[in-house]
N, C-alpha and C. Protein backbone atom coordinates (compact mmCIF):
# COMPACT_ATOMS: atom_id res chain seq x y z
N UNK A 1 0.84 -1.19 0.00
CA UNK A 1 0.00 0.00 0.00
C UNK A 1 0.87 1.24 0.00
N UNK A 2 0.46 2.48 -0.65
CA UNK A 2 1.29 3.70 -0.76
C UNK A 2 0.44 4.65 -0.32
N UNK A 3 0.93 4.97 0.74
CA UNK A 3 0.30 6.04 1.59
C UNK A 3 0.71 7.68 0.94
N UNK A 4 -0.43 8.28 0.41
CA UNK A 4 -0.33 9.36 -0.55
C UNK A 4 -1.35 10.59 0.32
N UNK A 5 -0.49 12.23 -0.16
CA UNK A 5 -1.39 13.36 0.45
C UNK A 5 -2.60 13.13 -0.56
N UNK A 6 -3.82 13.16 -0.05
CA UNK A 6 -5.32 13.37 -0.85
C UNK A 6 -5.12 14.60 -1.54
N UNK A 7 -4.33 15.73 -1.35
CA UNK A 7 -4.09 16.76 -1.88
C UNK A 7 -3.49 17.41 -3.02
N UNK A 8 -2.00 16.31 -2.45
CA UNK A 8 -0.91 16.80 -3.59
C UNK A 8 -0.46 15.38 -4.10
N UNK A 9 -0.95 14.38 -3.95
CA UNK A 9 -0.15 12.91 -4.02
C UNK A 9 1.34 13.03 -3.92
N UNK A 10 1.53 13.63 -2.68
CA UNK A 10 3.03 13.49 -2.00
C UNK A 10 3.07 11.92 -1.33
N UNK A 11 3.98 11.56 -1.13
CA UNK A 11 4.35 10.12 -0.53
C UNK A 11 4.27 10.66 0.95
N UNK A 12 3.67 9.66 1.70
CA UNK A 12 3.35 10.02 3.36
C UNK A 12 4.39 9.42 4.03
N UNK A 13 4.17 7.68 3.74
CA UNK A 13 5.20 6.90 4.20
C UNK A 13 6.84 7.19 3.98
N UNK A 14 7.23 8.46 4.22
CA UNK A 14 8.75 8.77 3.56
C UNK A 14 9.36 9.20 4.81
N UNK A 15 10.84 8.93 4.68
CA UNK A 15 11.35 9.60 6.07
C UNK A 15 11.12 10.85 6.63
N UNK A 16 11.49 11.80 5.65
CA UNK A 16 10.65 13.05 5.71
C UNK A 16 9.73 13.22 6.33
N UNK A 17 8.87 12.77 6.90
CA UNK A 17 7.75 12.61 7.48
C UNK A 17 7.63 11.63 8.66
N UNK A 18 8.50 11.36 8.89
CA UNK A 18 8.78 9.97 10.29
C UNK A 18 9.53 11.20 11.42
N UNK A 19 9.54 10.70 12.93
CA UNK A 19 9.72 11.60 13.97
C UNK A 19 11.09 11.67 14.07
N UNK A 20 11.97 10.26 13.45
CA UNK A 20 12.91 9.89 13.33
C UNK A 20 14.09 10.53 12.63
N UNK A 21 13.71 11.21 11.65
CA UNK A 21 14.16 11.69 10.94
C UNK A 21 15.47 12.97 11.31
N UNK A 22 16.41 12.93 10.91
CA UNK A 22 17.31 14.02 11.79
C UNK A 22 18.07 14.14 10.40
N UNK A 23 18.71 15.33 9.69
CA UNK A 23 19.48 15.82 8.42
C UNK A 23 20.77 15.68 9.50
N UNK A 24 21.27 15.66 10.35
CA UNK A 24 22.09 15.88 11.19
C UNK A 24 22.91 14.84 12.20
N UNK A 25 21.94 13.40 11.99
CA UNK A 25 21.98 12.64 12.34
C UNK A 25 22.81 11.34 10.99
N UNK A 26 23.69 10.25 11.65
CA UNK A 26 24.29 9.34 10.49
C UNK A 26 22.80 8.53 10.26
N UNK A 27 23.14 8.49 8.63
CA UNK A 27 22.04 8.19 7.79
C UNK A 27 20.76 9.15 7.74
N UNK A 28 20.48 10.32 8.48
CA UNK A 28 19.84 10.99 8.78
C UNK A 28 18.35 10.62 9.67
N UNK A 29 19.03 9.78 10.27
CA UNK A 29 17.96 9.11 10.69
C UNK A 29 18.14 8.25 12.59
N UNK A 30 17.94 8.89 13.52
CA UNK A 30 17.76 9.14 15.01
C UNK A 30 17.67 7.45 15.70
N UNK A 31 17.12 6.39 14.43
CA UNK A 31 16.74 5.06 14.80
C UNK A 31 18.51 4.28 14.62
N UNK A 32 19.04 3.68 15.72
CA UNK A 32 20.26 2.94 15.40
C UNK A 32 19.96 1.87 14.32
N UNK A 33 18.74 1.12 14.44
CA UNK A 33 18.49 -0.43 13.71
C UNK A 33 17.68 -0.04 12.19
N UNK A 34 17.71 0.91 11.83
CA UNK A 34 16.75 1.43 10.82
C UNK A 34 17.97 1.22 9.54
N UNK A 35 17.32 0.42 8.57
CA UNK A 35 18.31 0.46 7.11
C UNK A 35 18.27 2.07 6.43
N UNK A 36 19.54 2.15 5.39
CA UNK A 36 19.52 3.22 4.90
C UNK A 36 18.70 2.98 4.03
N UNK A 37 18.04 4.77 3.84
CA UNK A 37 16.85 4.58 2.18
C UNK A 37 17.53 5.98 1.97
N UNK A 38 17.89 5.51 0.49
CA UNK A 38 18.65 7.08 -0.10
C UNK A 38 17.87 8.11 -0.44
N UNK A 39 17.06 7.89 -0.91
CA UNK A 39 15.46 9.21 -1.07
C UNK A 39 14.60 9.14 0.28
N UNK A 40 14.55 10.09 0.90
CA UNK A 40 14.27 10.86 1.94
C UNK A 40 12.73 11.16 1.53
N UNK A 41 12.47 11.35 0.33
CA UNK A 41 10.90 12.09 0.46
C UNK A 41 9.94 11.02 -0.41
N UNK A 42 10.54 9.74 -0.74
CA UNK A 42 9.88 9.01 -1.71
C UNK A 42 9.29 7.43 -0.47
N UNK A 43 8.09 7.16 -0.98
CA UNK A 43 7.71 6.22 -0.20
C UNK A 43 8.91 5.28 -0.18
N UNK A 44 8.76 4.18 1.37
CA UNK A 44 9.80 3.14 1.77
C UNK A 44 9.13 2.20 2.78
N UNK A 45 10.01 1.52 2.65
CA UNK A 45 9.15 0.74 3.55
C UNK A 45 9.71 0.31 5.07
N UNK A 46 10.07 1.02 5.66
CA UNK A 46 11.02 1.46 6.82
C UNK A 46 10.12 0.59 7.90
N UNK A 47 10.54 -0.34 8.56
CA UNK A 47 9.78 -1.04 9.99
C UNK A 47 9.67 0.14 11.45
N UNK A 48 10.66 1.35 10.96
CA UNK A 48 10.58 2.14 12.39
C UNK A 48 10.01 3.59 11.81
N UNK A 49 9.31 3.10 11.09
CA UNK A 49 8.63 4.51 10.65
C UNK A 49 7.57 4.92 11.62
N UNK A 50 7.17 5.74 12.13
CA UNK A 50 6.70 6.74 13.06
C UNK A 50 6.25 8.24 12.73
N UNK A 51 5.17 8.13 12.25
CA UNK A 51 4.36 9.17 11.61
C UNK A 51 4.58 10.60 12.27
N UNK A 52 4.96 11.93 11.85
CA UNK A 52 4.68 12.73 12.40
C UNK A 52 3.21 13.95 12.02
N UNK A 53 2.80 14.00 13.03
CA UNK A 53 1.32 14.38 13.20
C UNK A 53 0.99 15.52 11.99
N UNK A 54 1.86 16.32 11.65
CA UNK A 54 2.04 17.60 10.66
C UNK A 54 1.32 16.26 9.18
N UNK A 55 2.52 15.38 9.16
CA UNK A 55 1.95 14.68 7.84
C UNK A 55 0.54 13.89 7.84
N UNK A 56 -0.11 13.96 8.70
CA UNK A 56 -1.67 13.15 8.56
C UNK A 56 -2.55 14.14 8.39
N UNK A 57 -2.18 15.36 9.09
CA UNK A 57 -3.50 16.39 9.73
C UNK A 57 -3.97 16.78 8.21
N UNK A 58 -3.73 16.50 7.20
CA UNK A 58 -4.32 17.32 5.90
C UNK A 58 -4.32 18.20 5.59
N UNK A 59 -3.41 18.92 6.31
CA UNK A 59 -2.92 20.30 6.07
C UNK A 59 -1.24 20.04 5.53
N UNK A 60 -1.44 21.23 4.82
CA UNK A 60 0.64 21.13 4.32
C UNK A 60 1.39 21.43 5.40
N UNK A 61 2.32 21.17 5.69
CA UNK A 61 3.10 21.80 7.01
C UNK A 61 4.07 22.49 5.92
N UNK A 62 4.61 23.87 6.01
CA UNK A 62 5.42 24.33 5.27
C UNK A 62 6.60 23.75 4.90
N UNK A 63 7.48 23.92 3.97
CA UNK A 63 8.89 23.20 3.62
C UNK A 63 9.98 23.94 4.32
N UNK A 64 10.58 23.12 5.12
CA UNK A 64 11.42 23.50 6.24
C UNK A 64 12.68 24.51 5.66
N UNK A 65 12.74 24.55 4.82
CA UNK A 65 13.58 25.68 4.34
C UNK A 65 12.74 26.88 4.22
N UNK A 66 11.36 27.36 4.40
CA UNK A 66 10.54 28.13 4.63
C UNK A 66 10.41 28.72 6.14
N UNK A 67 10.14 27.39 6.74
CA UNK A 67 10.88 28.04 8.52
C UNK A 67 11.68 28.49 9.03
N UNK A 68 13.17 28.10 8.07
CA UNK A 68 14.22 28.64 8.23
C UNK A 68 14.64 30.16 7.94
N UNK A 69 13.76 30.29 7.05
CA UNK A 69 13.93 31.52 6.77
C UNK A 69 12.95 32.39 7.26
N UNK A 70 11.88 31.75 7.62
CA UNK A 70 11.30 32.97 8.84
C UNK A 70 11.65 33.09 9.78
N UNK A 71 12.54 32.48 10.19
CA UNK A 71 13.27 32.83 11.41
C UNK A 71 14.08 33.64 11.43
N UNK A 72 14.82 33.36 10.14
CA UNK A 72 16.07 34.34 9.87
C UNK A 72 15.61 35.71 9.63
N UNK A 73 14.75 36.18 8.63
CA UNK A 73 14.16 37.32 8.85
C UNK A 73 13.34 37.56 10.29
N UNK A 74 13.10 37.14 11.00
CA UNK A 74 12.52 37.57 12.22
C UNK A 74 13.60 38.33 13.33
N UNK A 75 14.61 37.29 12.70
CA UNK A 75 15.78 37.66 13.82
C UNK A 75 16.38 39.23 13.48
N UNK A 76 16.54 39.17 12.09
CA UNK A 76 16.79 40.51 11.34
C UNK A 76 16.23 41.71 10.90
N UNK A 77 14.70 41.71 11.65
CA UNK A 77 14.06 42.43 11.23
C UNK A 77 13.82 43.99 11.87
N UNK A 78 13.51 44.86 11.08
CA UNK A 78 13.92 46.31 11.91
C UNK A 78 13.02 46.48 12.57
């Protein structure tokens, strides 16, 4: 089964979307026993996948390079 947004048919089941998930972390990913999956935003079939709530609610959660930068302008702002 391929768990898809009703919205945008984005892939749900993707790391990107697991709690696990860390860019910062080896393999980028917070789970020690978790195999590597080289695409990050494409469905997988990961046993320690762990949904984060942003990806079910049916709403978009913004693209984290969007947060980043509201922050950065927030910090900079006159």
């Amino acid at each position: 089964m391929r768990d898809t947004c009703p919205r945008c048919d984005a892939d749900l089941h993707a790391c990107r979307n697991c709690r696990h998930y860390d860019p910062g972390a080896h393999h980028e990913c917070r789970e020690n026993q978790a195999e590597w999956v080289r695409d990050k935003e494409r469905n997988n079939r990961c046993d320690y996948f762990d949904p984060l709530a942003e990806a079910w609610r049916g709403g978009a959660a913004p693209p984290a390079g969007d947060a980043a930068r509201a922050g950065f302008d927030a910090l900079f702002k006159k």
